[in-house]
N, C-alpha and C. Protein backbone atom coordinates (compact mmCIF):
# COMPACT_ATOMS: atom_id res chain seq x y z
N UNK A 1 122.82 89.14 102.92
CA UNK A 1 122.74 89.91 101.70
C UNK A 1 121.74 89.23 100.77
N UNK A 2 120.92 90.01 100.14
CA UNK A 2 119.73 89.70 99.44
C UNK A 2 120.54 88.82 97.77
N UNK A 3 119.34 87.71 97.40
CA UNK A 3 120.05 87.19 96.06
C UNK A 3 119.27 87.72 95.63
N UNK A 4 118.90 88.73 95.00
CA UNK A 4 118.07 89.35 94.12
C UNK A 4 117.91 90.99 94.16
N UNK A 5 118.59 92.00 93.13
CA UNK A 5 118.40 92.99 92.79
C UNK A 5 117.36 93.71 93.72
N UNK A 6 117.58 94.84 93.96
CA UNK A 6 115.95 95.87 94.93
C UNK A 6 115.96 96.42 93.49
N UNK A 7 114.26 96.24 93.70
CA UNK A 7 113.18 96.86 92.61
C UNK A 7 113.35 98.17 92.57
N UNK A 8 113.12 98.49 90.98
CA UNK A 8 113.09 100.25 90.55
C UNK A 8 111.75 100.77 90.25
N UNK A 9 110.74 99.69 90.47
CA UNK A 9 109.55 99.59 89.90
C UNK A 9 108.62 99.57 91.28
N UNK A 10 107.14 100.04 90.84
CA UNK A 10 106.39 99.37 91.66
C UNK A 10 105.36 98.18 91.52
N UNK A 11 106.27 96.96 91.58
CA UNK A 11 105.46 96.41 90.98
C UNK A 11 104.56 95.15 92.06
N UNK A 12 104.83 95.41 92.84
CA UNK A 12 104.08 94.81 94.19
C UNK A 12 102.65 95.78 94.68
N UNK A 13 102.84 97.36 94.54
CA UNK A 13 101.90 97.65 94.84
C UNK A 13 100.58 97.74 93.74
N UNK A 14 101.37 97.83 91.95
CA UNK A 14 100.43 97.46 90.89
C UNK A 14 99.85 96.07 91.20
N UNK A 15 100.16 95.42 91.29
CA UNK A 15 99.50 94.10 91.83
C UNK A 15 98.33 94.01 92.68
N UNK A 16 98.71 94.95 93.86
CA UNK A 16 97.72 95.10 94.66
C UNK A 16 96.67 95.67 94.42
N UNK A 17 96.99 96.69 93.57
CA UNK A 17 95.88 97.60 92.64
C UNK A 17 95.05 96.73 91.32
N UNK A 18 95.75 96.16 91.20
CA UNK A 18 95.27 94.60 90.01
C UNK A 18 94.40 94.27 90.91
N UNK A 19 94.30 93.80 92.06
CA UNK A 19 94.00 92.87 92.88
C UNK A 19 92.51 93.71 93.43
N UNK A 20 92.65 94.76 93.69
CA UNK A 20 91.54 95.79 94.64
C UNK A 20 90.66 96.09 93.13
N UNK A 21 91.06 96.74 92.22
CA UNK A 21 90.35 96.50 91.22
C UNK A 21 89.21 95.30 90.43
N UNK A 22 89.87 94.15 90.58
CA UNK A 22 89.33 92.89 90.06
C UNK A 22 88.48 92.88 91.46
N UNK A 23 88.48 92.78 92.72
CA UNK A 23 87.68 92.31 93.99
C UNK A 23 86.32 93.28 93.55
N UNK A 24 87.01 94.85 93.30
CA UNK A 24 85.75 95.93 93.42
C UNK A 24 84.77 95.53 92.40
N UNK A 25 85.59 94.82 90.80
CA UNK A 25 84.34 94.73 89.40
C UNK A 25 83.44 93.66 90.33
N UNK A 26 84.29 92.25 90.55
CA UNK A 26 83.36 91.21 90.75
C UNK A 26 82.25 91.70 92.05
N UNK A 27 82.43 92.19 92.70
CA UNK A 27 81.40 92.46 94.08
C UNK A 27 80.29 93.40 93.25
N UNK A 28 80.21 94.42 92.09
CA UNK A 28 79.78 95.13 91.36
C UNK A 28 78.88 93.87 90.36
N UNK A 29 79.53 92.90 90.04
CA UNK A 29 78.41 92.15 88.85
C UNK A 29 77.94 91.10 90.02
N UNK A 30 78.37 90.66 91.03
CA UNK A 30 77.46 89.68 91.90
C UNK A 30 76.22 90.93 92.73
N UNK A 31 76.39 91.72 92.72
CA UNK A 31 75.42 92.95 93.01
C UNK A 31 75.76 93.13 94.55
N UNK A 32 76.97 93.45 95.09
CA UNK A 32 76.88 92.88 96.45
C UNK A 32 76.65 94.21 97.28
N UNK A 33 75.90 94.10 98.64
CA UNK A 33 75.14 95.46 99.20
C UNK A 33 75.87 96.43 98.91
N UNK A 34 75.50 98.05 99.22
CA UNK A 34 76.11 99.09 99.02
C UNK A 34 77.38 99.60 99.51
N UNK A 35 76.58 98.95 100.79
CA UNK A 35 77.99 98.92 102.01
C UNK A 35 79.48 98.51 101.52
N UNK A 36 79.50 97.18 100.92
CA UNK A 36 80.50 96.24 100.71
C UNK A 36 80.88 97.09 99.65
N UNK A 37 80.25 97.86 98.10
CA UNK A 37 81.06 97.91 97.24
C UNK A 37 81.69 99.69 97.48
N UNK A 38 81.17 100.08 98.68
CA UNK A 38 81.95 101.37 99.27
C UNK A 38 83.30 101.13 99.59
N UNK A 39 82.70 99.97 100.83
CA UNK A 39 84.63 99.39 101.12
C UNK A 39 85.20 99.10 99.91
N UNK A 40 84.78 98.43 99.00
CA UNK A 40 85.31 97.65 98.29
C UNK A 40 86.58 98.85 97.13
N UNK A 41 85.30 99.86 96.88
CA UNK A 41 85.91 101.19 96.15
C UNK A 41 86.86 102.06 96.79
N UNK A 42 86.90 102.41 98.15
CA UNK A 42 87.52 103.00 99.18
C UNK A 42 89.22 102.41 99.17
N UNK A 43 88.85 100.85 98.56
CA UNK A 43 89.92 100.09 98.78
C UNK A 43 90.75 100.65 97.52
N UNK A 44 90.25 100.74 96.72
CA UNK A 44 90.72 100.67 95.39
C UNK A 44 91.46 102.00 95.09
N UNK A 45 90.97 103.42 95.63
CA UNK A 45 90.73 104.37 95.46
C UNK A 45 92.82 104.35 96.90
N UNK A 46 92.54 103.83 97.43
CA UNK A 46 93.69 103.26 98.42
C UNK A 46 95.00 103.09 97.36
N UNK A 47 94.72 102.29 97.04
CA UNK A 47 95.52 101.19 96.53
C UNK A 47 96.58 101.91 95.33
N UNK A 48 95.67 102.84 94.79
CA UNK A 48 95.64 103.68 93.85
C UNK A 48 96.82 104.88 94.18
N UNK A 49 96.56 105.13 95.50
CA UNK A 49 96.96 106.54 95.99
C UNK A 49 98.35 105.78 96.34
N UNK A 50 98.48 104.53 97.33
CA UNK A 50 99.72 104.02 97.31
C UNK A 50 100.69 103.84 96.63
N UNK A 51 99.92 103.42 95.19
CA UNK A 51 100.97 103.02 93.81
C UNK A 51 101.49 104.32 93.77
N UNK A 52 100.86 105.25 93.55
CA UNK A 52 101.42 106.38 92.76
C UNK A 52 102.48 107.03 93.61
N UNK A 53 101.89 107.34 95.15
CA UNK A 53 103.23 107.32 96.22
C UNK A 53 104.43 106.76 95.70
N UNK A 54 103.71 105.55 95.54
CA UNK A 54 105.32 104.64 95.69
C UNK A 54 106.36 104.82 94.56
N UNK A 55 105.28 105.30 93.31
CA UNK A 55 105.97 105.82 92.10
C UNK A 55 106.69 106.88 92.02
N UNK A 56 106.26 108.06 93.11
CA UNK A 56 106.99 109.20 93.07
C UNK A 56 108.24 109.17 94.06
N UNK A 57 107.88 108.32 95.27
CA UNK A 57 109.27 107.87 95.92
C UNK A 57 110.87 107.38 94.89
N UNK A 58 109.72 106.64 94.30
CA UNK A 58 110.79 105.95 93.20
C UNK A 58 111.95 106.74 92.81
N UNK A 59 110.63 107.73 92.02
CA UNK A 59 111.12 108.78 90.75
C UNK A 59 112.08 110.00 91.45
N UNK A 60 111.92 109.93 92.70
CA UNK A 60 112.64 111.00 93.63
C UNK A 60 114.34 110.04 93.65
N UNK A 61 114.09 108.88 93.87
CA UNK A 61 114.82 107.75 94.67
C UNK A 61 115.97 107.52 93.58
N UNK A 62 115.61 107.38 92.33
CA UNK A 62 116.34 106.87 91.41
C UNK A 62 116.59 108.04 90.37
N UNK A 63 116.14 109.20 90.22
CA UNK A 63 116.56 110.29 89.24
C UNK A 63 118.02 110.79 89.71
N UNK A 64 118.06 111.43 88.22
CA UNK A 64 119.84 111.78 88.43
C UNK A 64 120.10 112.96 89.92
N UNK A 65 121.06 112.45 90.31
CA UNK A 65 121.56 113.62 91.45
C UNK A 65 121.29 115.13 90.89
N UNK A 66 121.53 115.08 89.74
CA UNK A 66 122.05 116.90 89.21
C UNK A 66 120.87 117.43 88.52
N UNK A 67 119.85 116.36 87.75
CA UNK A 67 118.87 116.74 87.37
C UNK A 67 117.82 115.75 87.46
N UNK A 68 116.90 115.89 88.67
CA UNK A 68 116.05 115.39 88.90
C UNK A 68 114.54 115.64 87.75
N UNK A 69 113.55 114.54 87.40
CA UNK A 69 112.54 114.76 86.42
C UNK A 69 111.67 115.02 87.33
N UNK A 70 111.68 116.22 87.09
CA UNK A 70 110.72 117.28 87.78
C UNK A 70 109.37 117.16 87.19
N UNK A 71 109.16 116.93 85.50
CA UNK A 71 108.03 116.89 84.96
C UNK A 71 107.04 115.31 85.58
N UNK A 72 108.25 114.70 85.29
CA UNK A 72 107.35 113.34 86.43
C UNK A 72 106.77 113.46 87.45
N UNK A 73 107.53 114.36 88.33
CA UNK A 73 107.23 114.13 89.58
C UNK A 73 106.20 115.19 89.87
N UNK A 74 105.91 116.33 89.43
CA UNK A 74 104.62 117.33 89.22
C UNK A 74 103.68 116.06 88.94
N UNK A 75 104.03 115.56 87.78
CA UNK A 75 102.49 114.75 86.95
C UNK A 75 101.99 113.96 88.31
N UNK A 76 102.78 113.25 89.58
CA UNK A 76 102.38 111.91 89.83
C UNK A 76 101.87 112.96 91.53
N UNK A 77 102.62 114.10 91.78
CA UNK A 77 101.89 114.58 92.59
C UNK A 77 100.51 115.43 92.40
N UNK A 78 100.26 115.31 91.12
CA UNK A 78 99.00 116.18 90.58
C UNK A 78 97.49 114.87 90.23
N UNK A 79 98.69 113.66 90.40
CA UNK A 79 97.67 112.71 90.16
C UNK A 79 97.07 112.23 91.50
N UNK A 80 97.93 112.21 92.29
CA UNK A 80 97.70 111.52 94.03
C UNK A 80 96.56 112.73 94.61
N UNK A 81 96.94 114.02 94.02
CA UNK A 81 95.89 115.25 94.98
C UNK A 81 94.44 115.19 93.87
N UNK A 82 94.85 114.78 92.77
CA UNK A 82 93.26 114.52 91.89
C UNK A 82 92.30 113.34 92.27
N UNK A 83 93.18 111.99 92.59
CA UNK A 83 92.56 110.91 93.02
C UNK A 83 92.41 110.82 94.80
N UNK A 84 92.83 111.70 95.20
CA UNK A 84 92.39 111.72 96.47
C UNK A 84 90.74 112.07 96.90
N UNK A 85 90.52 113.05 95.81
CA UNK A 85 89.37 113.59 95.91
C UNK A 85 88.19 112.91 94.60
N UNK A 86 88.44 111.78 94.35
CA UNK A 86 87.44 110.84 93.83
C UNK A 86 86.22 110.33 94.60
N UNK A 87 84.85 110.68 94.04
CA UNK A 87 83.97 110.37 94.30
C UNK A 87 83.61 108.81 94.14
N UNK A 88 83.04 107.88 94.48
CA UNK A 88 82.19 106.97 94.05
C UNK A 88 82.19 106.45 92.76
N UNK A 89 81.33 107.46 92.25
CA UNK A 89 81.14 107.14 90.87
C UNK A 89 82.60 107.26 89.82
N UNK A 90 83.31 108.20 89.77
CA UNK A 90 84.30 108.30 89.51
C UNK A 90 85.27 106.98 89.89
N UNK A 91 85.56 106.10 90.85
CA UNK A 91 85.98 105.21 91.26
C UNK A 91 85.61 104.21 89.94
N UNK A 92 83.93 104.07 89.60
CA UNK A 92 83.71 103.08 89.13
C UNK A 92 84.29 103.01 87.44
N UNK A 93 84.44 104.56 87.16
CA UNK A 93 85.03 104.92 86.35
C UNK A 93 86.30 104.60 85.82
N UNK A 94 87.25 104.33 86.82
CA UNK A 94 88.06 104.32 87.15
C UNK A 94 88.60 102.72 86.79
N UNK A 95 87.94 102.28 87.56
CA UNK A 95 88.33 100.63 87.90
C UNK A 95 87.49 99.90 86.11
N UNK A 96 86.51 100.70 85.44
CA UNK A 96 86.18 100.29 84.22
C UNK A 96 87.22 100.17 83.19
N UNK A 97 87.75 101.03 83.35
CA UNK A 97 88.64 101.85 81.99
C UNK A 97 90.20 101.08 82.62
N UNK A 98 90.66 100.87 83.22
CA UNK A 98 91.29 100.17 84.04
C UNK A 98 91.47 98.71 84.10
N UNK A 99 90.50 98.13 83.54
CA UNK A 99 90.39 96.61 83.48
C UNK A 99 90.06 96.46 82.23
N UNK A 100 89.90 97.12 81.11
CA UNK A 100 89.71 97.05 79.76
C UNK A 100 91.40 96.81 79.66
């Protein structure tokens, strides 16, 4: 049996998104080839789509039996089908406004 509470949060995969974010700026100011900051954005753009998964699992996981927040869970599936279809540039957008 676990000594420690299971998480209501996602806060392992924000991390990771902390993490894919900060890799994508720095490869962006060391100027690193095109190639690398595709992966690098691809990653991010990932990482992104996971959190929010994992947020709506949550929000499914832990809402009341009788009245589930339906308005949440529209918002976070309207966000996963918007950021799925992020371009590039939009990414960089993304990961700017994001690290401010």
């Amino acid at each position: 049996m676990p000594i420690y509470p299971p998480r209501n949060s996602a806060i392992k995969k924000r991390e990771i998104l902390d993490k894919r974010v900060f890799e994508f700026l720095k490869s962006r100011e060391l100027e690193a080839t095109q190639e690398k900051q595709l992966k690098k954005a691809e990653a991010v753009r990932l990482a992104k789509i996971r959190y929010l998964k994992t947020r709506l699992s949550l929000a499914k996981t832990y809402a009341s039996e009788l009245e589930p927040d339906m308005e949440l869970i529209n918002k976070l599936n309207k966000e996963i089908s918007l950021f799925e279809g992020y371009s590039y540039k939009e990414i960089i957008e993304f990961s700017v406004n994001y690290a401010r």
